[in-house]
C-alpha atoms as a PDB file:
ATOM      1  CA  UNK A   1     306.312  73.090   2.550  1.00  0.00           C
ATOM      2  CA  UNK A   2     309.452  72.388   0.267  1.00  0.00           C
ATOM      3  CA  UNK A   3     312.351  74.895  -0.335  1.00  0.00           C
ATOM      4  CA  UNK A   4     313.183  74.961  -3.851  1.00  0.00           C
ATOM      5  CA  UNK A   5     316.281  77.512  -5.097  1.00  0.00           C
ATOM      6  CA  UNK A   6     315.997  78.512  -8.424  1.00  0.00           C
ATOM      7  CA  UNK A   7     319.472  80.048  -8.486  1.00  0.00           C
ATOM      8  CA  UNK A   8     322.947  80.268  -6.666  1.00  0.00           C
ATOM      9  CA  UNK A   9     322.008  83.956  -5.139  1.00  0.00           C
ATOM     10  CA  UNK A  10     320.595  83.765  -1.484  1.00  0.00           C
ATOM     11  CA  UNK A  11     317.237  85.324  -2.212  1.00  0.00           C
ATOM     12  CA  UNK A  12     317.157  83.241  -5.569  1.00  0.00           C
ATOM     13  CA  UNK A  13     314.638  80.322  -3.642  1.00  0.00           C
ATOM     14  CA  UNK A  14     310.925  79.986  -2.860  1.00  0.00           C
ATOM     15  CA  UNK A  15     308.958  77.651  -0.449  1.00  0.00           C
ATOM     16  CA  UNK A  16     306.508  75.410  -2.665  1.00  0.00           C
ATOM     17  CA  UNK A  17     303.085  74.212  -0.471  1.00  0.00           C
ATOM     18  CA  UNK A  18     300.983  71.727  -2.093  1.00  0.00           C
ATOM     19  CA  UNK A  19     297.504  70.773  -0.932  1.00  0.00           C
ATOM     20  CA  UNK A  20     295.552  67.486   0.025  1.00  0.00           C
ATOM     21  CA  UNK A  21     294.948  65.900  -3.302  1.00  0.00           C
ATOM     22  CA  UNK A  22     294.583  67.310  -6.559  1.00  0.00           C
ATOM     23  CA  UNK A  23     295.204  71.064  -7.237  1.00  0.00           C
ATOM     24  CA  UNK A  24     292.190  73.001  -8.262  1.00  0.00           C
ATOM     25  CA  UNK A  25     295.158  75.679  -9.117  1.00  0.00           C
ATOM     26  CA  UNK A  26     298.391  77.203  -8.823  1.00  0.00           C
ATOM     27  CA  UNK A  27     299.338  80.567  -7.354  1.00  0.00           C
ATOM     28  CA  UNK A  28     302.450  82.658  -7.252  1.00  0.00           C
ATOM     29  CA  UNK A  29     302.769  84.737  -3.934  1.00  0.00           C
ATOM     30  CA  UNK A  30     305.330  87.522  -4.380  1.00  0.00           C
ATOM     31  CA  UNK A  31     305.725  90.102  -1.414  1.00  0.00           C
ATOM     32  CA  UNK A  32     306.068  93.472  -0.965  1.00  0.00           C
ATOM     33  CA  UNK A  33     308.082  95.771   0.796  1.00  0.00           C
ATOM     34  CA  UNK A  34     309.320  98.041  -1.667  1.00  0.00           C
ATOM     35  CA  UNK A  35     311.427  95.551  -2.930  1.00  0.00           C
ATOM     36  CA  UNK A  36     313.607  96.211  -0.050  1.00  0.00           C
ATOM     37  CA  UNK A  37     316.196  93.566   1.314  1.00  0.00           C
ATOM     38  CA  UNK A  38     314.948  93.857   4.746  1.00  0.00           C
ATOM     39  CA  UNK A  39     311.091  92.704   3.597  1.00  0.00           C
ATOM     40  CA  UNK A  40     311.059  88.889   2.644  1.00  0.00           C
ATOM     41  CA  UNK A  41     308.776  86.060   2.061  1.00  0.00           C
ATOM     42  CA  UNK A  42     307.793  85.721   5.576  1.00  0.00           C
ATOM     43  CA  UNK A  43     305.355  88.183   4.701  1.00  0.00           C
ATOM     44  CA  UNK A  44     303.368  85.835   1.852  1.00  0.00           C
ATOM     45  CA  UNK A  45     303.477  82.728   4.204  1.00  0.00           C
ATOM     46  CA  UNK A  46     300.054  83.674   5.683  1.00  0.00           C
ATOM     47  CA  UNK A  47     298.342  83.869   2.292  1.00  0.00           C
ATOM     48  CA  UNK A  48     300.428  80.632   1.096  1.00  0.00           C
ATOM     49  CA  UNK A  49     298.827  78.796   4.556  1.00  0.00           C
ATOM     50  CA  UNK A  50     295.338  80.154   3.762  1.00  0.00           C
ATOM     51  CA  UNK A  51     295.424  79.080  -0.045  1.00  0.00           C
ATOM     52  CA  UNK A  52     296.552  76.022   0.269  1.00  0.00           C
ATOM     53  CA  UNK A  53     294.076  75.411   2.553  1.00  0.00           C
ATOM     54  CA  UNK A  54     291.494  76.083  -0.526  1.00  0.00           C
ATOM     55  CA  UNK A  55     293.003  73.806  -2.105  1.00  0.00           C
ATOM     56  CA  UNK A  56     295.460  75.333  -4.053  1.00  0.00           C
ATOM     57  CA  UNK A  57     299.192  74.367  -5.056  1.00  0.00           C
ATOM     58  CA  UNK A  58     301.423  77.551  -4.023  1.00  0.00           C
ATOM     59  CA  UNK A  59     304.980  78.652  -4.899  1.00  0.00           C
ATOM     60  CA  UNK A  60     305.862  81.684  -2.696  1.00  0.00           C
ATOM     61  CA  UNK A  61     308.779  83.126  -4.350  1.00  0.00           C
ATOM     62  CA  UNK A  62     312.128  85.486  -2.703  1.00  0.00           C
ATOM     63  CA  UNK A  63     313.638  87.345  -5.177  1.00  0.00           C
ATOM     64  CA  UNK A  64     316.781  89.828  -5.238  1.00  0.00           C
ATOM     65  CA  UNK A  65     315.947  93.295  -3.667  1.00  0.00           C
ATOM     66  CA  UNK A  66     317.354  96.458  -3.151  1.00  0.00           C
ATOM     67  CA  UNK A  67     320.981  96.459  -1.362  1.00  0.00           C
ATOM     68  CA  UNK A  68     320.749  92.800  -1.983  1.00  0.00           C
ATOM     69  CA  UNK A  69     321.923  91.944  -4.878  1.00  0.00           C
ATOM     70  CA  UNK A  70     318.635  93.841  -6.976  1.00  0.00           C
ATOM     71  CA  UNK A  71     317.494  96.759  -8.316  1.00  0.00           C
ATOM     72  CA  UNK A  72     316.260  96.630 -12.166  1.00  0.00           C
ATOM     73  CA  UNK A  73     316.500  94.190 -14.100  1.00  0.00           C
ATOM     74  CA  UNK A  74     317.329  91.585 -11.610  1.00  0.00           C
ATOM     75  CA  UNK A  75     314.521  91.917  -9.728  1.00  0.00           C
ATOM     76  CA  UNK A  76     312.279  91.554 -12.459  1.00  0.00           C
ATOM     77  CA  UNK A  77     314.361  88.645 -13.676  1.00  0.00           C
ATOM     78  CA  UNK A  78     314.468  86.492 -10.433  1.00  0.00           C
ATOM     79  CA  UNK A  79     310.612  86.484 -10.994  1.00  0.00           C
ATOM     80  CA  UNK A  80     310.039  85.659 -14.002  1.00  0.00           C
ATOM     81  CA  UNK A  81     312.785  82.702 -13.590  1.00  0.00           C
ATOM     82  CA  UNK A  82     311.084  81.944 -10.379  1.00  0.00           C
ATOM     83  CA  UNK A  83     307.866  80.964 -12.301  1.00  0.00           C
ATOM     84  CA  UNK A  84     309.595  79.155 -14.211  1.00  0.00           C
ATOM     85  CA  UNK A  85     311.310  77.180 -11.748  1.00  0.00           C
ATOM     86  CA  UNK A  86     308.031  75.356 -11.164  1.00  0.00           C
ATOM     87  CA  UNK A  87     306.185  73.453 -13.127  1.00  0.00           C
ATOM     88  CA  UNK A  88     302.598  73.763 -12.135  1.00  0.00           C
ATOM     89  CA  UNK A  89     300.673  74.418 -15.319  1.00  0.00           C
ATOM     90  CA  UNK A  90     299.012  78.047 -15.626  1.00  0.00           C
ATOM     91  CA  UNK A  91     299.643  80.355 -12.326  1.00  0.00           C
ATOM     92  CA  UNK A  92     297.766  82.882 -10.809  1.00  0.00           C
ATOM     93  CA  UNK A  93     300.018  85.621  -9.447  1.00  0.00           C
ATOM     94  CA  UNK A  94     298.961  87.157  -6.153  1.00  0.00           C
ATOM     95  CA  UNK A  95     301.559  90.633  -4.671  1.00  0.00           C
ATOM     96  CA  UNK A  96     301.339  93.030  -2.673  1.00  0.00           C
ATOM     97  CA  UNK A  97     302.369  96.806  -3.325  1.00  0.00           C
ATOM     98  CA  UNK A  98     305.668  96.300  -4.314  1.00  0.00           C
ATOM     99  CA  UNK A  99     304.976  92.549  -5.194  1.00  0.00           C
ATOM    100  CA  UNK A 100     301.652  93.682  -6.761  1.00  0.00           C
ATOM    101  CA  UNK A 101     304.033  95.847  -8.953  1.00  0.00           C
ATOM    102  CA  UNK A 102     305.768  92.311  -9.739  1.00  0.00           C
ATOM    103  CA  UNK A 103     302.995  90.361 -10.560  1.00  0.00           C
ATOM    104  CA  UNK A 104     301.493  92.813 -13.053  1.00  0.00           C
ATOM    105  CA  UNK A 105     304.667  92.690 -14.611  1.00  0.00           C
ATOM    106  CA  UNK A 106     305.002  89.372 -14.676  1.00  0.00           C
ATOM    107  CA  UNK A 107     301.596  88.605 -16.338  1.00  0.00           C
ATOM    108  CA  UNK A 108     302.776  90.806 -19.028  1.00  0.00           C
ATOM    109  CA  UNK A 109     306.261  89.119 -19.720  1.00  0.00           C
ATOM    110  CA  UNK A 110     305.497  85.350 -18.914  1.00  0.00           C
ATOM    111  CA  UNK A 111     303.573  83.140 -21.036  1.00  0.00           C
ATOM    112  CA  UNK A 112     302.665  80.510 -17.633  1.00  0.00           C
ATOM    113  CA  UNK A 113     300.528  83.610 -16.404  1.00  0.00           C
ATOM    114  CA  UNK A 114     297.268  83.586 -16.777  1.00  0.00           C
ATOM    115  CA  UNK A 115     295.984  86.312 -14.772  1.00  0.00           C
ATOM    116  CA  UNK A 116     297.300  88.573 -11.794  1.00  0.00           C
ATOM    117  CA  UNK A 117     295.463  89.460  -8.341  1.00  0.00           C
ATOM    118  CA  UNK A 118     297.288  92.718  -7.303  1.00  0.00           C
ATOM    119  CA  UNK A 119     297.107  93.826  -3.796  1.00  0.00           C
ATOM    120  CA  UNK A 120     297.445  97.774  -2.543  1.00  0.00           C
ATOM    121  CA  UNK A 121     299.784  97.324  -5.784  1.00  0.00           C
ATOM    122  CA  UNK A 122     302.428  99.843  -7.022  1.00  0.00           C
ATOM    123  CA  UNK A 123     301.260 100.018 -10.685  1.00  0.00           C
ATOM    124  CA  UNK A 124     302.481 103.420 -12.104  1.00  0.00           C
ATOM    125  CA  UNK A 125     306.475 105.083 -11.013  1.00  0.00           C
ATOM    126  CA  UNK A 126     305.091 108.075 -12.392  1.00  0.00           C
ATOM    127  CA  UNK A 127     302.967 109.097  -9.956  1.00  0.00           C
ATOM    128  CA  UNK A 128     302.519 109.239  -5.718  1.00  0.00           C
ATOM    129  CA  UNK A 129     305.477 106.840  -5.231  1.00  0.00           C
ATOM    130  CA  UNK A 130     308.216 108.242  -7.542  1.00  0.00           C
ATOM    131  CA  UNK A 131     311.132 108.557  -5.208  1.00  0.00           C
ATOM    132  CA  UNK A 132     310.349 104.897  -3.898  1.00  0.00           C
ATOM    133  CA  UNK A 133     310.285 103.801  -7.340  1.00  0.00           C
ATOM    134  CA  UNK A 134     313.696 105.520  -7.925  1.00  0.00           C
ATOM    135  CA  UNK A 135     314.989 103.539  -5.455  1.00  0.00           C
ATOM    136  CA  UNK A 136     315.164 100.264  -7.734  1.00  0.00           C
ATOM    137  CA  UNK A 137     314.944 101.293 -11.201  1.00  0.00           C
ATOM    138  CA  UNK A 138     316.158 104.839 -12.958  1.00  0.00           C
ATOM    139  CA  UNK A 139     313.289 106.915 -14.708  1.00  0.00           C
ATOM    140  CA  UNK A 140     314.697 105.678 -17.884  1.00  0.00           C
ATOM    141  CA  UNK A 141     313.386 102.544 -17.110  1.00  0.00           C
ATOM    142  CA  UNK A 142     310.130 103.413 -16.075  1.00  0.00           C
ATOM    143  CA  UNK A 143     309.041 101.921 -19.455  1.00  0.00           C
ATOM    144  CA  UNK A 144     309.849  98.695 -19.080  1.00  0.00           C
ATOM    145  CA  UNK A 145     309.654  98.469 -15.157  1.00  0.00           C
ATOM    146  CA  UNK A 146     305.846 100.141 -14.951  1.00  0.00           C
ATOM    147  CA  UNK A 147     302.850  98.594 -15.498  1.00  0.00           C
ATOM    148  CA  UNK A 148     301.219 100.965 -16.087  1.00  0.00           C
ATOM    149  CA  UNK A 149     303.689 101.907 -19.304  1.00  0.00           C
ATOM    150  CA  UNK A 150     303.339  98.346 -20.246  1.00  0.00           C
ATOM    151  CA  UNK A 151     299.266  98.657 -20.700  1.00  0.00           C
ATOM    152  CA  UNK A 152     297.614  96.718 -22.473  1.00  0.00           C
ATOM    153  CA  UNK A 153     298.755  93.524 -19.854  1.00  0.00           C
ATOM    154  CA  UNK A 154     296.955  91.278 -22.262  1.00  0.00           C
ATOM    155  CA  UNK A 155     296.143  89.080 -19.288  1.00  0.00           C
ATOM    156  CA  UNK A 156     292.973  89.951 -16.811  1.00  0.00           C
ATOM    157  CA  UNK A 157     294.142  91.681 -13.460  1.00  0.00           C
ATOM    158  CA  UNK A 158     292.074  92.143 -10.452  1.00  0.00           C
ATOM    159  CA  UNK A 159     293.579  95.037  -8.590  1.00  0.00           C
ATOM    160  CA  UNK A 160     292.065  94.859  -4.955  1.00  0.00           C
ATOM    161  CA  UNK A 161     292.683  98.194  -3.225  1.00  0.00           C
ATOM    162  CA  UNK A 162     291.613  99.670   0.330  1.00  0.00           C
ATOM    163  CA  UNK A 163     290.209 103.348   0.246  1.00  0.00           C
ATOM    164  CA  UNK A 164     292.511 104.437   3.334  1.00  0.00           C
ATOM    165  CA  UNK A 165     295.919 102.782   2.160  1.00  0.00           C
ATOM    166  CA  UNK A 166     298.495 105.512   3.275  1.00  0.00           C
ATOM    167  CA  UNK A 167     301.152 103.974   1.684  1.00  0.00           C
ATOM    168  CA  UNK A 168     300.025 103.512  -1.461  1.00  0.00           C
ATOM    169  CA  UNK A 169     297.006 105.316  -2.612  1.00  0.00           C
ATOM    170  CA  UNK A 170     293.966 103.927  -4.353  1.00  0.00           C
ATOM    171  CA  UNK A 171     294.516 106.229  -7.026  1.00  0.00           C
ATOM    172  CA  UNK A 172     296.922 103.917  -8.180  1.00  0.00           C
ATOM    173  CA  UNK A 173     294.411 101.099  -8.635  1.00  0.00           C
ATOM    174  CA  UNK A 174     292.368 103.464  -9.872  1.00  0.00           C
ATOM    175  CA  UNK A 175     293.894 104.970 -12.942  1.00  0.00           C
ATOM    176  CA  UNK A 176     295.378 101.670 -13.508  1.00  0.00           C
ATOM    177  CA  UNK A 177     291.970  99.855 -13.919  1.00  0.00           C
ATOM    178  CA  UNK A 178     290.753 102.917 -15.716  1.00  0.00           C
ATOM    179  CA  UNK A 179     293.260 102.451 -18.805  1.00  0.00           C
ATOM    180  CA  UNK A 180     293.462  98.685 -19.019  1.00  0.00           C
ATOM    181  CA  UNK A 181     290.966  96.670 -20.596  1.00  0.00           C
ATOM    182  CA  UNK A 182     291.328  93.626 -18.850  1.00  0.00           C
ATOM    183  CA  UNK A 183     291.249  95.135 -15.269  1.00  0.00           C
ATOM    184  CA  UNK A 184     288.803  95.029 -13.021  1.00  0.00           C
ATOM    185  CA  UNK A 185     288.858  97.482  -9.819  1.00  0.00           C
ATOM    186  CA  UNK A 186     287.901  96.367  -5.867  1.00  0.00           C
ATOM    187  CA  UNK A 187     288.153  98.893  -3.468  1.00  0.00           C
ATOM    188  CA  UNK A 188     287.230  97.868   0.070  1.00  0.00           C
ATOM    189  CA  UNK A 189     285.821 100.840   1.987  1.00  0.00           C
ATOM    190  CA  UNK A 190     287.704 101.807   5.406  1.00  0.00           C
ATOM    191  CA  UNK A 191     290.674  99.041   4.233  1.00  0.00           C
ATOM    192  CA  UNK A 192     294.521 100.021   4.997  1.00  0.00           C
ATOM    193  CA  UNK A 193     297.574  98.430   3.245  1.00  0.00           C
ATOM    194  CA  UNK A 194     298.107  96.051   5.520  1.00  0.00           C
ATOM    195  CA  UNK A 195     294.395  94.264   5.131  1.00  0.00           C
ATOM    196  CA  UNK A 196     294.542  92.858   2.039  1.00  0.00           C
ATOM    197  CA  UNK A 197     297.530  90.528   3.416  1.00  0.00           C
ATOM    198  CA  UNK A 198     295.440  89.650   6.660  1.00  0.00           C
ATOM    199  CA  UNK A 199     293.724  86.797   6.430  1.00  0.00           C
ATOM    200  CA  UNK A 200     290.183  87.081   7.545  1.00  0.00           C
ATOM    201  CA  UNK A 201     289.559  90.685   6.621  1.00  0.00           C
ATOM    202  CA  UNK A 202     286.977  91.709   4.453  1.00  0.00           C
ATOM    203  CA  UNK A 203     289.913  92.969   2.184  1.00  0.00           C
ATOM    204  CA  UNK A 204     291.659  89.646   1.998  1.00  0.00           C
ATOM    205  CA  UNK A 205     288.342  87.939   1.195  1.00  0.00           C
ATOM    206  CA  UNK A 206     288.139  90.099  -1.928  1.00  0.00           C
ATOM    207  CA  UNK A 207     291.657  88.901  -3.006  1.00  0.00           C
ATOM    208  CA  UNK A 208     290.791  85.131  -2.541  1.00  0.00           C
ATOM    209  CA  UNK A 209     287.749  85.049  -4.646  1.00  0.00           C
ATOM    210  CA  UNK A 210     289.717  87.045  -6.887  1.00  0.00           C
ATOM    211  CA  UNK A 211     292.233  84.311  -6.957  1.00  0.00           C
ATOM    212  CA  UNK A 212     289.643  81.503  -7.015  1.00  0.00           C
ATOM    213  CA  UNK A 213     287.789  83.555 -10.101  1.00  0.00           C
ATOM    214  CA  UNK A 214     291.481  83.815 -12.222  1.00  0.00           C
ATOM    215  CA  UNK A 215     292.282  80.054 -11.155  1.00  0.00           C
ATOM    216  CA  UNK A 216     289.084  79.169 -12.548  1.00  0.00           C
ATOM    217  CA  UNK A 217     289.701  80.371 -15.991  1.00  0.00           C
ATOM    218  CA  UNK A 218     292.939  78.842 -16.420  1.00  0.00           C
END
């Protein structure tokens, strides 16, 4: 695993894992935590580990949070010029709530993304997590910050969603997949927020072949 800093900020850096051989893809990991300072990377270095393992290249990206330098547009930003940081050909990105929220967006605003996996994600400020959302953009901003304001993506998402997430509800996935084309909807029964980051739950499975399926296309 190689630490790469795209920028002179001290979240502005990702760890890059590359696998045995050739690559049968690349995948961005971006975190979650509602992009708070205190949440980092740490929390994508399980899925990096188990990916790379499959055999794929991965670039698991820090990026400037709230009360660290973020907020809206930076945040945003640092991803996009994470990505492109890289070169690794078409990339899969793979978040989680928050970083769900960031890899929706980013398959809309970056042409090197060819599809997003988003986990438990955070997908419209309108609704359930409004006050969060507040937190790092104003409601003027909702949209360009929301994916859900940004519909059609024009890239497919998989939006992979447990039915007992008390964080963020399903209905988020829901609605989401409901009004974009290229979505599909998972929602693993009895699943909490944290699952879909936890390797070797049913919920995690359902984001790898989602990944695999994307990485495929590219």
């Amino acid at each position: 695993m190689q630490r790469i800093a795209y920028g002179d900020h001290p979240s502005q850096f990702g760890e890059l894992s590359l696998p045995t051989g050739a690559a049968q893809g690349a995948v961005v990991v971006i975190h979650g935590g509602f992009w708070h300072q205190r949440y980092g990377l740490e929390l994508g270095r399980p899925l990096a580990e188990a990916l790379v393992a499959d055999g794929f290249a991965v670039w698991n990206v820090e990026y400037r949070r709230v009360s660290g330098g973020g907020g809206w547009p930076q945040t945003g930003q640092d991803v996009l010029a994470a990505i492109d940081a890289v070169d690794l050909g078409p990339v899969v990105t793979l978040g989680h709530s928050a970083g769900g929220h960031l890899a929706v967006w980013a398959a809309k605003n970056s042409a090197r993304v060819a599809g997003a996996v988003a986990q438990a994600a955070v997908l419209d400020f309108t609704r359930h997590i409004t006050p969060r959302a507040l937190e790092l953009c104003t409601e003027e901003q909702f949209a360009e910050a929301s994916p859900t304001a940004l519909i059609p993506i024009g890239k497919p998402v998989v939006c992979v969603h447990g039915d007992r997430d008390e964080d963020v509800p399903v209905e988020q996935s829901v609605a989401f997949c409901a009004a974009e084309p290229q979505a599909e909807l998972v929602v693993v029964a009895g699943a909490g927020h944290m699952d879909v980051i936890t390797p070797g739950t049913e919920a995690w499975e359902r984001c790898r072949t989602a990944v695999r399926g994307l990485a495929r296309d590219c």
